[in-house]
C-alpha atoms as a PDB file:
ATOM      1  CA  UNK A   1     -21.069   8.998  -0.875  1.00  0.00           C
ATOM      2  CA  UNK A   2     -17.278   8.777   0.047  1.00  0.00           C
ATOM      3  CA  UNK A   3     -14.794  11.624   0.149  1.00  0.00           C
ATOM      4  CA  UNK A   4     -12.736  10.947  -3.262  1.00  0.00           C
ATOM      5  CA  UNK A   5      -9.046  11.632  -4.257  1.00  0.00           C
ATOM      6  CA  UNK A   6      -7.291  11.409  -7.544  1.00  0.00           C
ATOM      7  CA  UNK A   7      -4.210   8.792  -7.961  1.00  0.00           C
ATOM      8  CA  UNK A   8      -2.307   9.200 -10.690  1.00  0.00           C
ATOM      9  CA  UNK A   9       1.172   6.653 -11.073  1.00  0.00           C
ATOM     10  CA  UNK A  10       3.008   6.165 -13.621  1.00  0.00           C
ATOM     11  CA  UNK A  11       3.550   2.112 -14.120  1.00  0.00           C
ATOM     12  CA  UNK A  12       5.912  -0.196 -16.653  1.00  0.00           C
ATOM     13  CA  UNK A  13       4.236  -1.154 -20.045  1.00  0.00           C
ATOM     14  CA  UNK A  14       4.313  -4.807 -18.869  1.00  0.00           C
ATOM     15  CA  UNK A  15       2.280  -4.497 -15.743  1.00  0.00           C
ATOM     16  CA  UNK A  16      -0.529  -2.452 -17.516  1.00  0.00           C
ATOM     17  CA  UNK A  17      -0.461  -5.714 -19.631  1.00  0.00           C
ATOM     18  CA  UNK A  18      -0.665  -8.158 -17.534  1.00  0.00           C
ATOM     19  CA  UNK A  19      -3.684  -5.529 -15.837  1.00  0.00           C
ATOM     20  CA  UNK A  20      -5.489  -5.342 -19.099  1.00  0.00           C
ATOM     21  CA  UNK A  21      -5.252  -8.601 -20.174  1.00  0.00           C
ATOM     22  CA  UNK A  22      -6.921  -9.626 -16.381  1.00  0.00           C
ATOM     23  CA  UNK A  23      -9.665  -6.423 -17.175  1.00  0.00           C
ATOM     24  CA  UNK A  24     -10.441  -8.455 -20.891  1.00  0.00           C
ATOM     25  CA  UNK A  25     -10.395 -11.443 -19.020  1.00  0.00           C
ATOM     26  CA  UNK A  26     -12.931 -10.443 -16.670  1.00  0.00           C
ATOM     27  CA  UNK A  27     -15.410  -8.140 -18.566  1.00  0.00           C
ATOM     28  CA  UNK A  28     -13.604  -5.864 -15.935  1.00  0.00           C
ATOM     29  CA  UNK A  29     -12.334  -2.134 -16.146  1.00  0.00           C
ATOM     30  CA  UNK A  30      -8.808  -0.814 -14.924  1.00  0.00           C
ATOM     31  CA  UNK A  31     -10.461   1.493 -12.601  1.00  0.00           C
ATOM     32  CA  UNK A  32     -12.603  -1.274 -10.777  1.00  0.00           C
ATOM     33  CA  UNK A  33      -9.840  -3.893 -10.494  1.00  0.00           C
ATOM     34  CA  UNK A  34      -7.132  -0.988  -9.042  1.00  0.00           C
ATOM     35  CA  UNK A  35     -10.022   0.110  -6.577  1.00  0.00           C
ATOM     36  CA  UNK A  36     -10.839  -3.531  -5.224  1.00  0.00           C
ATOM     37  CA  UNK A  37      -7.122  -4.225  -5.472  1.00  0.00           C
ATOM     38  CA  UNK A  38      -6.498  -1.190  -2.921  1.00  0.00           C
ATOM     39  CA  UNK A  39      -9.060  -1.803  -0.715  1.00  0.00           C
ATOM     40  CA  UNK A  40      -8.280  -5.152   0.193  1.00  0.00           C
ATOM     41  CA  UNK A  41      -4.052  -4.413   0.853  1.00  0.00           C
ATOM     42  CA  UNK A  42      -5.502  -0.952   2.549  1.00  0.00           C
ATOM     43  CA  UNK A  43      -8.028  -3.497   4.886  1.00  0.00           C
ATOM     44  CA  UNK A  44      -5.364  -6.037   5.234  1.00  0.00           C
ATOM     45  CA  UNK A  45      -2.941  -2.771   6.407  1.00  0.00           C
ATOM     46  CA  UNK A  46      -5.378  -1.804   9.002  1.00  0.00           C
ATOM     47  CA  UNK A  47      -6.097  -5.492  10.760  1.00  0.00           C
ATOM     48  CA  UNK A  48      -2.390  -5.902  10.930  1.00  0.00           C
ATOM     49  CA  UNK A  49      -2.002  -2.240  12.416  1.00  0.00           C
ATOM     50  CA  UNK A  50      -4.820  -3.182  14.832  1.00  0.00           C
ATOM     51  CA  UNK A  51      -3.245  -6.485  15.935  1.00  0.00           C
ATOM     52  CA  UNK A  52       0.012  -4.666  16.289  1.00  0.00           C
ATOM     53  CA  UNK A  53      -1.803  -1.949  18.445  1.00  0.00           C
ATOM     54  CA  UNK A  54      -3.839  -4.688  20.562  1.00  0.00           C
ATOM     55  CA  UNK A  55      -0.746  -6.745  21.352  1.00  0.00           C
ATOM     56  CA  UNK A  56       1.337  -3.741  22.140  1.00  0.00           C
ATOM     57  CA  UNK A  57      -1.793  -2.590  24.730  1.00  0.00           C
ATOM     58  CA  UNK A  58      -2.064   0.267  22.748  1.00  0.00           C
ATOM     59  CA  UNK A  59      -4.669   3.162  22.090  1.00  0.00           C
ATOM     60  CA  UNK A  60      -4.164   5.011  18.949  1.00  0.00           C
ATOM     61  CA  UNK A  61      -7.298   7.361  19.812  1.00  0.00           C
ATOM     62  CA  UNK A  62      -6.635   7.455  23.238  1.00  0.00           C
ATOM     63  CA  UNK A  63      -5.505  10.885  24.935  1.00  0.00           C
ATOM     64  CA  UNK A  64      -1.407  11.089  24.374  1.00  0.00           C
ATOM     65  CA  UNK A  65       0.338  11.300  27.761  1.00  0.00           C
ATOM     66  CA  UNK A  66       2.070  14.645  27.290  1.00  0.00           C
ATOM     67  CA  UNK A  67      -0.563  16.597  25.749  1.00  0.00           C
ATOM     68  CA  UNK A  68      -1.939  19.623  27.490  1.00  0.00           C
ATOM     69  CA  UNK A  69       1.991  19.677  29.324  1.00  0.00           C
ATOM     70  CA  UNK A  70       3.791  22.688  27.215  1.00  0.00           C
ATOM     71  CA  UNK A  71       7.564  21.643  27.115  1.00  0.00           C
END
């Protein structure tokens, strides 16, 4: 099973509405629709970080240059 952290936000009266109104709408629960609503931006956030990486040619877990070379 994954690793799991508490979120806790504090949101406007109007967008917890417009949430539960989509839950009731759905046969949904809050906790389901926030979870599926972060993974896709947090997928969407790592293709574009991925593109960005690829285009710029570079290797986030590759070796950084100056390691190992105390300043």
């Amino acid at each position: 099973m994954a690793r799991r952290t508490e979120l806790r936000v504090e949101v406007d009266a109007d967008e917890v509405s417009v949430l539960d109104g989509y839950c009731h709408a759905h046969g949904q629960d809050r906790t389901t629709v926030l979870r599926a609503l972060l993974r896709e931006w947090s997928e969407k956030q790592l293709h574009v970080a991925t593109v960005i990486c690829r285009v710029a040619r570079r290797n986030p877990g590759g070796p950084e240059p100056d390691r190992g070379n105390p300043a």
